[in-house]
N, C-alpha and C. Protein backbone atom coordinates (compact mmCIF):
# COMPACT_ATOMS: atom_id res chain seq x y z
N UNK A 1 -63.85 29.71 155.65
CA UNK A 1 -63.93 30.67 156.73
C UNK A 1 -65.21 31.49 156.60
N UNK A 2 -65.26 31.92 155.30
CA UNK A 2 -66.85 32.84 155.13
C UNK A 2 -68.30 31.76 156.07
N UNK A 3 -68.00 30.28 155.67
CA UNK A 3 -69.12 29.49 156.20
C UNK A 3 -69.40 29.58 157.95
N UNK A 4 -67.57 29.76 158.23
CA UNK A 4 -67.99 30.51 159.86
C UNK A 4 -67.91 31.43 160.35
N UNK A 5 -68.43 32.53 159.14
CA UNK A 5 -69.30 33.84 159.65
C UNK A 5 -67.75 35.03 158.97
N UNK A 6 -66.81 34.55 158.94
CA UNK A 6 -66.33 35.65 158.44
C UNK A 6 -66.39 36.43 157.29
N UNK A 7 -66.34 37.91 157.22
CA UNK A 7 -66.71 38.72 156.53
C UNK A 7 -65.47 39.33 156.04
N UNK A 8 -64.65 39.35 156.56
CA UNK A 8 -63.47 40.50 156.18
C UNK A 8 -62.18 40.01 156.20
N UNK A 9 -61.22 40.19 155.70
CA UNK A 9 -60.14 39.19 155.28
C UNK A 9 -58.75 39.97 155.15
N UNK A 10 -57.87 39.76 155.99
CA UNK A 10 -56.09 40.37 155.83
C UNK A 10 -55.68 39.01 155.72
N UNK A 11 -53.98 39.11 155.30
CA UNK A 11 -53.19 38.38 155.18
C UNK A 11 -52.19 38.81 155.09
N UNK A 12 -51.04 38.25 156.27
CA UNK A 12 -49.64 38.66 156.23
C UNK A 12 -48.86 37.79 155.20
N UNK A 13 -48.18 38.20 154.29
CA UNK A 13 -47.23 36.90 154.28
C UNK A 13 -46.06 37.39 154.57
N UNK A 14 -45.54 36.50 155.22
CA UNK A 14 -44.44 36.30 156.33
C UNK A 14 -43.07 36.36 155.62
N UNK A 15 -42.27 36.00 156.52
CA UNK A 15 -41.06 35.77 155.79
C UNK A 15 -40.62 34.86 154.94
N UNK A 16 -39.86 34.42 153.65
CA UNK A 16 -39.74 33.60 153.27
C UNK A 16 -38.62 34.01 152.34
N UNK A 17 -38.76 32.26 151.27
CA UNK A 17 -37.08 32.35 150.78
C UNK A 17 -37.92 33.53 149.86
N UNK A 18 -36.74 34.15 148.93
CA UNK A 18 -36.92 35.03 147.96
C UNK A 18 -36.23 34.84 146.47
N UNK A 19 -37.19 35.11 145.43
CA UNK A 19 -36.61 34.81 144.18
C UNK A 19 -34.99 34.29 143.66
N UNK A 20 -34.10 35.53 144.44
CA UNK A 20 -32.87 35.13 144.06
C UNK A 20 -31.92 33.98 144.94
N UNK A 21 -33.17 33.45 146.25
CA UNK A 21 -32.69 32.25 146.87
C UNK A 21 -33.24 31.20 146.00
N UNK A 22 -34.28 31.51 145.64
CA UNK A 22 -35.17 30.10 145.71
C UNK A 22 -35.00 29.81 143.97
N UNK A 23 -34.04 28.53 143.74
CA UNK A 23 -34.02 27.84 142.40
C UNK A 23 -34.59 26.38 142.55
N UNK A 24 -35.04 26.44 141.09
CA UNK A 24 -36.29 25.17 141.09
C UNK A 24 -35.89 24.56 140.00
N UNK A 25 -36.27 23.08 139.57
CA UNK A 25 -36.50 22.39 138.45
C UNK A 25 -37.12 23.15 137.30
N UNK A 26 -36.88 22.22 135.83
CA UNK A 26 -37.89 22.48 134.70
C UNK A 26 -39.05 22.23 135.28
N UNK A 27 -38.94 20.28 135.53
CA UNK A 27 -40.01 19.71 136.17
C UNK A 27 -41.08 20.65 137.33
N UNK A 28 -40.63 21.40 138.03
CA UNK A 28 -41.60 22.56 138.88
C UNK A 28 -41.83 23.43 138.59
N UNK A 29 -41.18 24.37 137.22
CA UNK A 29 -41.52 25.12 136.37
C UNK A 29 -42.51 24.76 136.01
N UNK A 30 -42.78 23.59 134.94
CA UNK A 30 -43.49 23.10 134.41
C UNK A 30 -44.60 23.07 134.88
N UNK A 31 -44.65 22.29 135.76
CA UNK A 31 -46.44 22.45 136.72
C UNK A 31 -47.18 23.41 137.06
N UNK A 32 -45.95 24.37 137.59
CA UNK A 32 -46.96 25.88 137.22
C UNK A 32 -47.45 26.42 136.22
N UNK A 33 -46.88 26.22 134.60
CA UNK A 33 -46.99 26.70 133.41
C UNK A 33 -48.58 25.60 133.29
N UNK A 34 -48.86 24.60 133.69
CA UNK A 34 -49.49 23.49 133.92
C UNK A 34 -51.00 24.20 134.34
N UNK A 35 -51.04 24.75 135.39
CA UNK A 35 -51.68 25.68 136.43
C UNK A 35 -52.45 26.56 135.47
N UNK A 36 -51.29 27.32 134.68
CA UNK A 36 -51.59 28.27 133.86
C UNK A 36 -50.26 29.21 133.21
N UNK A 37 -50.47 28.98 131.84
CA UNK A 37 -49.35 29.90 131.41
C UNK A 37 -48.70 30.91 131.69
N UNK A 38 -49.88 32.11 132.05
CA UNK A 38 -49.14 32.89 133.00
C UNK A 38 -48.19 32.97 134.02
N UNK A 39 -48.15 31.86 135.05
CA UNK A 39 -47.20 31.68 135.98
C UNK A 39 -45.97 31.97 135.72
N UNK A 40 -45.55 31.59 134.25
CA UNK A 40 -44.42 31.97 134.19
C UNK A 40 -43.94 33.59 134.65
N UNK A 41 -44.52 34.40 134.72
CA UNK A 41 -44.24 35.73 135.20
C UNK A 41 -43.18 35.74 136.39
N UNK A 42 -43.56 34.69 137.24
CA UNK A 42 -43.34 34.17 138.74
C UNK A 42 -41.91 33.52 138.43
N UNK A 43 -41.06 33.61 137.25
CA UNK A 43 -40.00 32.66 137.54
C UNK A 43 -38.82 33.42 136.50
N UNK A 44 -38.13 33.67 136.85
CA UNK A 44 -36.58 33.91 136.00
C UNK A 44 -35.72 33.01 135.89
N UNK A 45 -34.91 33.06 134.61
CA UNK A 45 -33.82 31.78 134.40
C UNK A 45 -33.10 31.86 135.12
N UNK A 46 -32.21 30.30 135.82
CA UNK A 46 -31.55 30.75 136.45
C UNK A 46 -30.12 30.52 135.97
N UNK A 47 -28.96 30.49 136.39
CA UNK A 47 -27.53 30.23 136.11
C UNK A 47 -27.57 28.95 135.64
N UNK A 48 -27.58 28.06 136.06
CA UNK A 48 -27.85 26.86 136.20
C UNK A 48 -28.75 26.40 134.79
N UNK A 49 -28.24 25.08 133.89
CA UNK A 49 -29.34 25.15 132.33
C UNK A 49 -30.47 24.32 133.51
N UNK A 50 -31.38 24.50 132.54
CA UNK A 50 -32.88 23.82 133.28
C UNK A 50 -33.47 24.14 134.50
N UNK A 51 -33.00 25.15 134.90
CA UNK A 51 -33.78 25.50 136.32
C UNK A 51 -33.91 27.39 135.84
N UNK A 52 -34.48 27.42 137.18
CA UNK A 52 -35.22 29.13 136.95
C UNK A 52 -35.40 29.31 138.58
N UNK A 53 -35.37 30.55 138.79
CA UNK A 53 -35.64 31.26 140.14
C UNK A 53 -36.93 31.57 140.15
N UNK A 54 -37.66 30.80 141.49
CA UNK A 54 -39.16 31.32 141.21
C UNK A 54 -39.39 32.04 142.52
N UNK A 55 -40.73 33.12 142.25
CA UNK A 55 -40.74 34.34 143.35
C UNK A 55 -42.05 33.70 143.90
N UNK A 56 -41.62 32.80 145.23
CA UNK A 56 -43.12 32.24 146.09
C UNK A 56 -43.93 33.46 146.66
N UNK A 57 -43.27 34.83 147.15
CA UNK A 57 -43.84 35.51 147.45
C UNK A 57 -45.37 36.03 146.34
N UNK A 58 -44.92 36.45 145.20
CA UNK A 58 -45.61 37.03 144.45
C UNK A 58 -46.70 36.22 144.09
N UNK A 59 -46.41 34.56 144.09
CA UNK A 59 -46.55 34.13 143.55
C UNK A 59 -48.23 34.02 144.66
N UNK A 60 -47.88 33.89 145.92
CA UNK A 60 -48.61 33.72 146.80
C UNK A 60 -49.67 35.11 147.11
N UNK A 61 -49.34 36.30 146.84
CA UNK A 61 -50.09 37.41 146.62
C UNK A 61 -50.95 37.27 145.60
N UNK A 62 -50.53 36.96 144.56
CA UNK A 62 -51.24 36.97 143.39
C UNK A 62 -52.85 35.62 143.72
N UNK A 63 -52.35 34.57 144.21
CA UNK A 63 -53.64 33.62 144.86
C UNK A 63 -54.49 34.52 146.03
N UNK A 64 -53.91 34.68 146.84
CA UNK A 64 -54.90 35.73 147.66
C UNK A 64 -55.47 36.62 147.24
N UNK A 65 -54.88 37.35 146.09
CA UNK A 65 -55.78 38.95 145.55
C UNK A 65 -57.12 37.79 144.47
N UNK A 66 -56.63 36.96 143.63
CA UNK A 66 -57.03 36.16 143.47
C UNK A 66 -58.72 35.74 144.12
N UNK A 67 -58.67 35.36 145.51
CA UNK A 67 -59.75 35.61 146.45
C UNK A 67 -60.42 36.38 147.00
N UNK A 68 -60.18 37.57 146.47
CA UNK A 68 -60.63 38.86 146.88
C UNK A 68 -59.90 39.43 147.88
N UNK A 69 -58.71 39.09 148.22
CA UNK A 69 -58.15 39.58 149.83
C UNK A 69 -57.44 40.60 148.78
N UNK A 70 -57.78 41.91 149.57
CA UNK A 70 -56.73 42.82 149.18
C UNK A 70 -55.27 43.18 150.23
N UNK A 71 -56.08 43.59 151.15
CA UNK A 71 -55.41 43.73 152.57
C UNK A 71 -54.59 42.89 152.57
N UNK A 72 -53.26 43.11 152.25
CA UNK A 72 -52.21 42.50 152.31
C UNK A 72 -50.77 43.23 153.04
N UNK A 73 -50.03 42.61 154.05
CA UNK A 73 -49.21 42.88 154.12
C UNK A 73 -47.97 42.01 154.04
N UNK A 74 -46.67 42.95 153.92
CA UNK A 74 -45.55 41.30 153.49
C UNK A 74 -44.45 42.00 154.50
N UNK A 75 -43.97 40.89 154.91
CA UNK A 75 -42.89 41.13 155.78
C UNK A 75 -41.53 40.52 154.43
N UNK A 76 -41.12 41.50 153.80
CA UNK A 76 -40.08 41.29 152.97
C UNK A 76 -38.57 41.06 153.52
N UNK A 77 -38.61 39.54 153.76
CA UNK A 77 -37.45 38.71 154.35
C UNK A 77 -37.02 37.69 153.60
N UNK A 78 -35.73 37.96 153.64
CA UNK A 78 -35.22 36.38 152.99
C UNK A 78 -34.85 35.36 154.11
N UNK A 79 -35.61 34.50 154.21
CA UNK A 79 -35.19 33.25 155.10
C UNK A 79 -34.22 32.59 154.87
N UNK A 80 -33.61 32.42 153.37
CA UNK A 80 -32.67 31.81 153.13
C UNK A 80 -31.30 32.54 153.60
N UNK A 81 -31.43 33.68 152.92
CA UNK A 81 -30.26 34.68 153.05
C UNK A 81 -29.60 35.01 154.22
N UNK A 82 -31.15 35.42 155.33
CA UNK A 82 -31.06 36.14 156.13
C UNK A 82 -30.86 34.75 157.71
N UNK A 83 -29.70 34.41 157.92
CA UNK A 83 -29.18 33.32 158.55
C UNK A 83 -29.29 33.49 160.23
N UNK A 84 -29.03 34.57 159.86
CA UNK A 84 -28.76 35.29 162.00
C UNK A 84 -30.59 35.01 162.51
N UNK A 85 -30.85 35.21 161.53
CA UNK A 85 -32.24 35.57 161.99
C UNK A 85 -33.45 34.08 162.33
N UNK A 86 -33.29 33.55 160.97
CA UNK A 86 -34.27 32.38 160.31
C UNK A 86 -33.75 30.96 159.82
N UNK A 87 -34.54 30.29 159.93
CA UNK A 87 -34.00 28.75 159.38
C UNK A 87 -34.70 28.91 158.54
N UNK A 88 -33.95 27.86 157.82
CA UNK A 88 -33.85 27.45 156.53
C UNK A 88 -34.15 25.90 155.82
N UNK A 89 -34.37 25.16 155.57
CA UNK A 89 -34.30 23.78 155.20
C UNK A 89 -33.80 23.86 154.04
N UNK A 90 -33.99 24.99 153.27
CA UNK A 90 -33.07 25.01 151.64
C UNK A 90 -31.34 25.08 152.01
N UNK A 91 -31.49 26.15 152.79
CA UNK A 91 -29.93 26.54 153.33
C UNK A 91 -29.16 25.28 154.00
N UNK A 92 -30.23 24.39 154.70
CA UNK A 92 -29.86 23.36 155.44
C UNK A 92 -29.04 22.26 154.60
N UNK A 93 -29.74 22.05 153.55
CA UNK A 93 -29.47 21.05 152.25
C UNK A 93 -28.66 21.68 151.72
N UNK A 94 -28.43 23.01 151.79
CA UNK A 94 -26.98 23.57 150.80
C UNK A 94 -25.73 23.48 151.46
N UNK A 95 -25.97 24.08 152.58
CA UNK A 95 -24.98 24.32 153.91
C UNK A 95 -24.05 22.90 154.32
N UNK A 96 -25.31 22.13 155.15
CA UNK A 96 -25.16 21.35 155.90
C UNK A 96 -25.79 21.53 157.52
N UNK A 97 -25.52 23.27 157.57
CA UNK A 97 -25.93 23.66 158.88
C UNK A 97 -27.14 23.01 159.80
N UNK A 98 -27.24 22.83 161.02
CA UNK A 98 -28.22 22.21 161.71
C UNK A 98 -29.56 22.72 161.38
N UNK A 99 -30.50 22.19 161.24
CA UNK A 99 -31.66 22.45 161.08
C UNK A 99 -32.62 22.20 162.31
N UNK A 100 -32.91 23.07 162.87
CA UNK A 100 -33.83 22.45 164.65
C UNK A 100 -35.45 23.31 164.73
N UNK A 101 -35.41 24.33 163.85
CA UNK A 101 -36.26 24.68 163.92
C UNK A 101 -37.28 25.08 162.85
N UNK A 102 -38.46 25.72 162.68
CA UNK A 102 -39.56 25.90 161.93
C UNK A 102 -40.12 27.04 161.58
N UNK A 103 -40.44 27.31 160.91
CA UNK A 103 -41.44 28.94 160.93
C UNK A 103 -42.93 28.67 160.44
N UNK A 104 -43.61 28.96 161.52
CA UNK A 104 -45.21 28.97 161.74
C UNK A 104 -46.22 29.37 160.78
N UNK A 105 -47.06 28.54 160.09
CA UNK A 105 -48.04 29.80 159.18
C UNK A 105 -49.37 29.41 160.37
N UNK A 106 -50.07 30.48 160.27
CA UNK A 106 -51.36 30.14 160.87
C UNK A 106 -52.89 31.51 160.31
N UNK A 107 -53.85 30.70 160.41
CA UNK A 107 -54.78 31.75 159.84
C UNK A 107 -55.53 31.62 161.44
N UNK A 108 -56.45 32.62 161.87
CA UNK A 108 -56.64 33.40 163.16
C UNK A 108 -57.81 34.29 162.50
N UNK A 109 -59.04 33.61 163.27
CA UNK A 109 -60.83 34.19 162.46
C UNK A 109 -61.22 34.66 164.16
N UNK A 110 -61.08 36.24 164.44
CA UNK A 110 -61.76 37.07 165.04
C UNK A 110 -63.53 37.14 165.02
């Protein structure tokens, strides 16, 4: 984006699942520890032996500040949780419930 002229940089992140929705593999643990040891920060054990709850939000702030974006704002939603509102494809695979729709990311250079 800087190559087409942009100078200045926000980022929403949107709604999404949240730590105490979102459980993962060793195996996807792993790849982040992979990434870099630190990552682990990004993940708590979960109930479950071999898996852990990982926080995509933070995880996704931390890459943007990362880039210099400070300007951050978060719309703190659980997509999973929050059912009336948002779909899900995790919830879908847990549930069963219909799955018909999507939630949008898009970047937008003023």
């Amino acid at each position: 984006m800087q190559k087409k002229g942009a100078e200045y940089f926000m980022a929403i992140i949107g709604p999404s699942i949240h730590q105490e929705s979102y459980e993962v593999s060793k195996k996807y643990f792993d790849i982040f520890l992979e990434e870099s040891p630190k990552n682990a920060r990004f993940f708590i054990p979960s109930t479950k032996a071999e898996h852990f709850m990982f926080d995509l939000s933070a995880y996704v702030r931390l890459k943007l500040e990362m880039l210099g974006i400070s300007d951050i704002y978060h719309i703190y939603e659980d997509t999973y949780a929050n059912v009336d509102k948002y779909p899900s494809y995790r919830r879908h695979c847990h549930t069963g419930e219909e799955y018909k729709s999507s939630i949008l990311s898009t970047i937008v250079m003023k």
